[in-house]
C-alpha atoms as a PDB file:
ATOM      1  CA  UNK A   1      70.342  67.633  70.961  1.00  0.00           C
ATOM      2  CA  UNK A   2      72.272  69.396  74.333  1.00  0.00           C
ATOM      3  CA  UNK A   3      75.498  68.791  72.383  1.00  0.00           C
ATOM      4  CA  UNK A   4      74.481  70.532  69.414  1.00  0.00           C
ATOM      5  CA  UNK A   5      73.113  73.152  70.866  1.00  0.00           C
ATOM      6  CA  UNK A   6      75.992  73.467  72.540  1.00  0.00           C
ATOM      7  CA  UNK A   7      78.189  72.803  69.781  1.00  0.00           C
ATOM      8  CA  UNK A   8      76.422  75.880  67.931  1.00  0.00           C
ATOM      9  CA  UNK A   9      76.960  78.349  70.709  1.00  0.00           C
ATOM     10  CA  UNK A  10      80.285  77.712  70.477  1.00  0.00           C
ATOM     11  CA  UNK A  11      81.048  78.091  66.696  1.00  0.00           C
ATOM     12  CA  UNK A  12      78.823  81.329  66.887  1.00  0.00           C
ATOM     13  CA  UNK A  13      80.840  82.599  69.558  1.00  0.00           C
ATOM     14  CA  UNK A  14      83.011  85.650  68.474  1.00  0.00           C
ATOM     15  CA  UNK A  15      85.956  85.513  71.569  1.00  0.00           C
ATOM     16  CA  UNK A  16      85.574  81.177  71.614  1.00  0.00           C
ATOM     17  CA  UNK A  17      84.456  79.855  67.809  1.00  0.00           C
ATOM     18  CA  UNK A  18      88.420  79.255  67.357  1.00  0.00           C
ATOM     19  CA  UNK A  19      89.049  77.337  70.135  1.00  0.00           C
ATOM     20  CA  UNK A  20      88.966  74.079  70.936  1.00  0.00           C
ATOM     21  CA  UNK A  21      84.823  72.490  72.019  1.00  0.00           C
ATOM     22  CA  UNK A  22      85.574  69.507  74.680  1.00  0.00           C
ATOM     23  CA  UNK A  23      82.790  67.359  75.871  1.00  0.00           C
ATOM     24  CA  UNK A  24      83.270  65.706  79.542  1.00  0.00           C
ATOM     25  CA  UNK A  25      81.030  63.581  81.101  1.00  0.00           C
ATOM     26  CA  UNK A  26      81.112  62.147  84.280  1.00  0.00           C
ATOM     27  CA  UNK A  27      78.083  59.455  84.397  1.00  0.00           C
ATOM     28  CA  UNK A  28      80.044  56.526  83.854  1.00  0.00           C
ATOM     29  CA  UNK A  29      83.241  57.474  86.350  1.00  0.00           C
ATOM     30  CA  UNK A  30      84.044  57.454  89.749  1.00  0.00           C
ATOM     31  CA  UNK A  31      84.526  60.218  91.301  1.00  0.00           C
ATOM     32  CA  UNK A  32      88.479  59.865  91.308  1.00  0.00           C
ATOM     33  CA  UNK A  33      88.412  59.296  87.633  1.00  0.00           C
ATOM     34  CA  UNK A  34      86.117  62.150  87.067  1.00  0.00           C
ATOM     35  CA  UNK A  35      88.634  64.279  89.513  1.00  0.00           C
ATOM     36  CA  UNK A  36      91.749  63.122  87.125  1.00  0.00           C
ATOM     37  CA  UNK A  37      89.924  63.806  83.863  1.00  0.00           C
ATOM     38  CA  UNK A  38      88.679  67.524  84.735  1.00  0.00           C
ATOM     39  CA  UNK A  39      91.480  68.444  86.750  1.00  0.00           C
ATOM     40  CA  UNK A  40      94.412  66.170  85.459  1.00  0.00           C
ATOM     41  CA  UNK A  41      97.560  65.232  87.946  1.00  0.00           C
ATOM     42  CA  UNK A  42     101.161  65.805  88.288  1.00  0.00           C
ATOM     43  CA  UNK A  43     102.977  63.059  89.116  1.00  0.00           C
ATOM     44  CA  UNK A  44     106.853  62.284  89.872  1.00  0.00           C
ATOM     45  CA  UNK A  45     107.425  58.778  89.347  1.00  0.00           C
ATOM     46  CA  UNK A  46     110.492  56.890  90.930  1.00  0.00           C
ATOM     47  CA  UNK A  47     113.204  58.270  88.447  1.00  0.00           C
ATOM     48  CA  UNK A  48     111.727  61.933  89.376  1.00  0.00           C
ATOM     49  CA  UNK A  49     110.552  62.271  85.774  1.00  0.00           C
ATOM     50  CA  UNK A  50     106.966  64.102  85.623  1.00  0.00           C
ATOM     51  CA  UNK A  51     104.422  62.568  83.925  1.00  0.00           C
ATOM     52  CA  UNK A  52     101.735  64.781  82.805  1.00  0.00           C
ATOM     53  CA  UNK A  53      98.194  64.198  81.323  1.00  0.00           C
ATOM     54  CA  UNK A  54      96.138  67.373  79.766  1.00  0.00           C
ATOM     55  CA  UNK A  55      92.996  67.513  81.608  1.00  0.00           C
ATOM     56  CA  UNK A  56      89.608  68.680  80.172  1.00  0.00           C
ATOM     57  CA  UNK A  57      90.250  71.751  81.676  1.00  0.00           C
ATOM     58  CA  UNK A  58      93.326  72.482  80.108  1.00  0.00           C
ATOM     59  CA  UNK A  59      92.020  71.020  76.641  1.00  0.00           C
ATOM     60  CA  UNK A  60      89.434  73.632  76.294  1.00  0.00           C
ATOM     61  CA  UNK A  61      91.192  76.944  77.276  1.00  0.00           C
ATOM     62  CA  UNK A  62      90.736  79.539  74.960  1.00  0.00           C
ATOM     63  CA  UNK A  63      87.625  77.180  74.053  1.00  0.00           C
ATOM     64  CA  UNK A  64      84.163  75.602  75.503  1.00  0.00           C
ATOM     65  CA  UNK A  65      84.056  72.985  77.808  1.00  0.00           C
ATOM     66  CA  UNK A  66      80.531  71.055  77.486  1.00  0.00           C
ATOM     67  CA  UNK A  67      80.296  69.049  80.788  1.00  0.00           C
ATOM     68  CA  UNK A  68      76.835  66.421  79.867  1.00  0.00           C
ATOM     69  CA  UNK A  69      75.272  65.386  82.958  1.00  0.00           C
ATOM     70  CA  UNK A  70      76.623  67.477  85.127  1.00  0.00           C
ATOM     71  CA  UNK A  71      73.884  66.325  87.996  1.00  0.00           C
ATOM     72  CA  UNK A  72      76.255  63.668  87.484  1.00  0.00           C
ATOM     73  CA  UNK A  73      79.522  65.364  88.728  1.00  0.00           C
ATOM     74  CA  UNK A  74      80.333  64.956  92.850  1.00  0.00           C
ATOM     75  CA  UNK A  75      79.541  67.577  94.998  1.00  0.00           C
ATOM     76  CA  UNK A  76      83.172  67.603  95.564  1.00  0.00           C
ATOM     77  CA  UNK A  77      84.523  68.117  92.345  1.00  0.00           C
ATOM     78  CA  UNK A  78      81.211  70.899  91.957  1.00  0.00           C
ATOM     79  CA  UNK A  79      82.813  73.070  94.720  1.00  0.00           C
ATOM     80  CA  UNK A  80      86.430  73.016  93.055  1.00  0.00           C
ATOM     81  CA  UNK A  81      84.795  73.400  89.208  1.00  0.00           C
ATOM     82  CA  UNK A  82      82.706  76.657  91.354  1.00  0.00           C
ATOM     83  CA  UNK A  83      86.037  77.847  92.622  1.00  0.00           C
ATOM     84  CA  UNK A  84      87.838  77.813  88.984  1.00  0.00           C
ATOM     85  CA  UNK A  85      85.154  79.611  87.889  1.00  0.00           C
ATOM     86  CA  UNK A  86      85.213  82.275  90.049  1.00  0.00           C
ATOM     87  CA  UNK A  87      89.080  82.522  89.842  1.00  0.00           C
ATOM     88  CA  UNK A  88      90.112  81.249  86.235  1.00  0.00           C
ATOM     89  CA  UNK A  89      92.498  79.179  87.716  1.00  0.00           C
ATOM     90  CA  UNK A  90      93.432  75.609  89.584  1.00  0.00           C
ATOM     91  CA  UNK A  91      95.951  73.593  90.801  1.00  0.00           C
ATOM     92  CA  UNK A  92      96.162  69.776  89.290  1.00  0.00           C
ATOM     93  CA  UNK A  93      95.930  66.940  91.357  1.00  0.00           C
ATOM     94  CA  UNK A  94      99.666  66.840  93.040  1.00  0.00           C
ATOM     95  CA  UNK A  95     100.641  70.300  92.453  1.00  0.00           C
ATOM     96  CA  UNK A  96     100.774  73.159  94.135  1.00  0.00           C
ATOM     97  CA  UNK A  97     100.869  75.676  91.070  1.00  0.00           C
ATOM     98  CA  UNK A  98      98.153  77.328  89.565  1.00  0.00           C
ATOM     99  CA  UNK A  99      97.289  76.708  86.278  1.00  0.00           C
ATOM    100  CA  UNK A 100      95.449  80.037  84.432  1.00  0.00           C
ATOM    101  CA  UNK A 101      92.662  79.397  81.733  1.00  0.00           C
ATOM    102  CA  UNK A 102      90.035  81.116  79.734  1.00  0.00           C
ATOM    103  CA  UNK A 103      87.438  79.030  78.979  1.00  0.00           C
ATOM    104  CA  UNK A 104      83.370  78.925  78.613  1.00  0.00           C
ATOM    105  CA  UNK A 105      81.845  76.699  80.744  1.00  0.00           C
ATOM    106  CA  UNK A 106      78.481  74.781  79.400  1.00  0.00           C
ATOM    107  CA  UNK A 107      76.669  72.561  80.967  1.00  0.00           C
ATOM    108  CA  UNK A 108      73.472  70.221  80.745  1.00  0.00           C
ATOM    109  CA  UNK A 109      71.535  67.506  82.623  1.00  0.00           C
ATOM    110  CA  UNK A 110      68.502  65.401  81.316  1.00  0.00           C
ATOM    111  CA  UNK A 111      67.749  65.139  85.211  1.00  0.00           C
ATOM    112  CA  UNK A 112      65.296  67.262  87.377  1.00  0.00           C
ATOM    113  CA  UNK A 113      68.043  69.816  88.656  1.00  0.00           C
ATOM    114  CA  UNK A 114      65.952  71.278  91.279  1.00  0.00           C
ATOM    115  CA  UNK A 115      65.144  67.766  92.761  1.00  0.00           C
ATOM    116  CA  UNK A 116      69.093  67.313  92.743  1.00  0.00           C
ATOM    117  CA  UNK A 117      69.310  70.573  94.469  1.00  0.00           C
ATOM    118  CA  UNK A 118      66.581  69.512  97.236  1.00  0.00           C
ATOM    119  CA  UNK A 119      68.422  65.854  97.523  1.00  0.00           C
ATOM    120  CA  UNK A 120      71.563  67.401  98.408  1.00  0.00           C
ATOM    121  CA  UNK A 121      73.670  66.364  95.072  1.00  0.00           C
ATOM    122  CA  UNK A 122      73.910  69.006  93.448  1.00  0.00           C
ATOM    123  CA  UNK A 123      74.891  73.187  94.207  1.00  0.00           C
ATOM    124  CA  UNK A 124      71.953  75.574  94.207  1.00  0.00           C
ATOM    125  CA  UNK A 125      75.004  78.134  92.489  1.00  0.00           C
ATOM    126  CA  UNK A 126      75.067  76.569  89.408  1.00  0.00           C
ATOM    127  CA  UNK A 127      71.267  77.255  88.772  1.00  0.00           C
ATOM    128  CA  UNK A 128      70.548  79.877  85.945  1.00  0.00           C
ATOM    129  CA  UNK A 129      67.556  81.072  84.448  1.00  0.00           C
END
């Protein structure tokens, strides 16, 4: 039901409808796999070749990114998904260049958010409504 809902924002958005919708979820990872899947990594390997994975971040620019559970994201990774928000940008994991985007951000959580908030795991900030 969150995912359609979603899903229907998006395709009724004017500026995001033709862009790309990407779902992340973080229940089921640890918090390093969450921090590689949302924010990718940069890697030289030992023949100095780059390898390069397109993060969820990256998949949904000019798009929506749908982040399910996000009660379920670390407060860590909250802070740095906070501080693309407010700049548009990041660095991946083992780089030191910024990486512009445009993207919607929407999120839900089946769990009581403000009990989350009072518990310490998750950011007050992200509260709307």
């Amino acid at each position: 039901m969150r995912k359609g809902a979603s899903s229907a924002t998006h395709s009724s958005s004017f500026k995001y409808a033709l862009g790309p919708f990407v779902t992340f979820c973080p229940t089921a990872l640890t918090e390093e796999q969450a921090k590689y899947e949302l924010f990718g990594e940069r890697n030289i390997n030992n023949n100095s070749d780059f390898t390069y994975k397109v993060c969820a971040l990256e998949a949904a620019n000019n798009g929506t990114l749908y982040i399910d559970e996000i009660a379920d994201l670390p407060l860590s990774l909250q802070s740095r998904l906070l501080k693309f928000l407010q700049d548009n940008n990041f660095e991946k994991n083992g780089s030191s260049t910024s990486v512009k985007l445009n993207i919607r951000l929407i999120s839900a959580t089946a769990k009581n958010i403000q009990e989350e908030v009072t518990l310490g795991r998750f950011r007050q900030i992200y509260i709307t409504g």
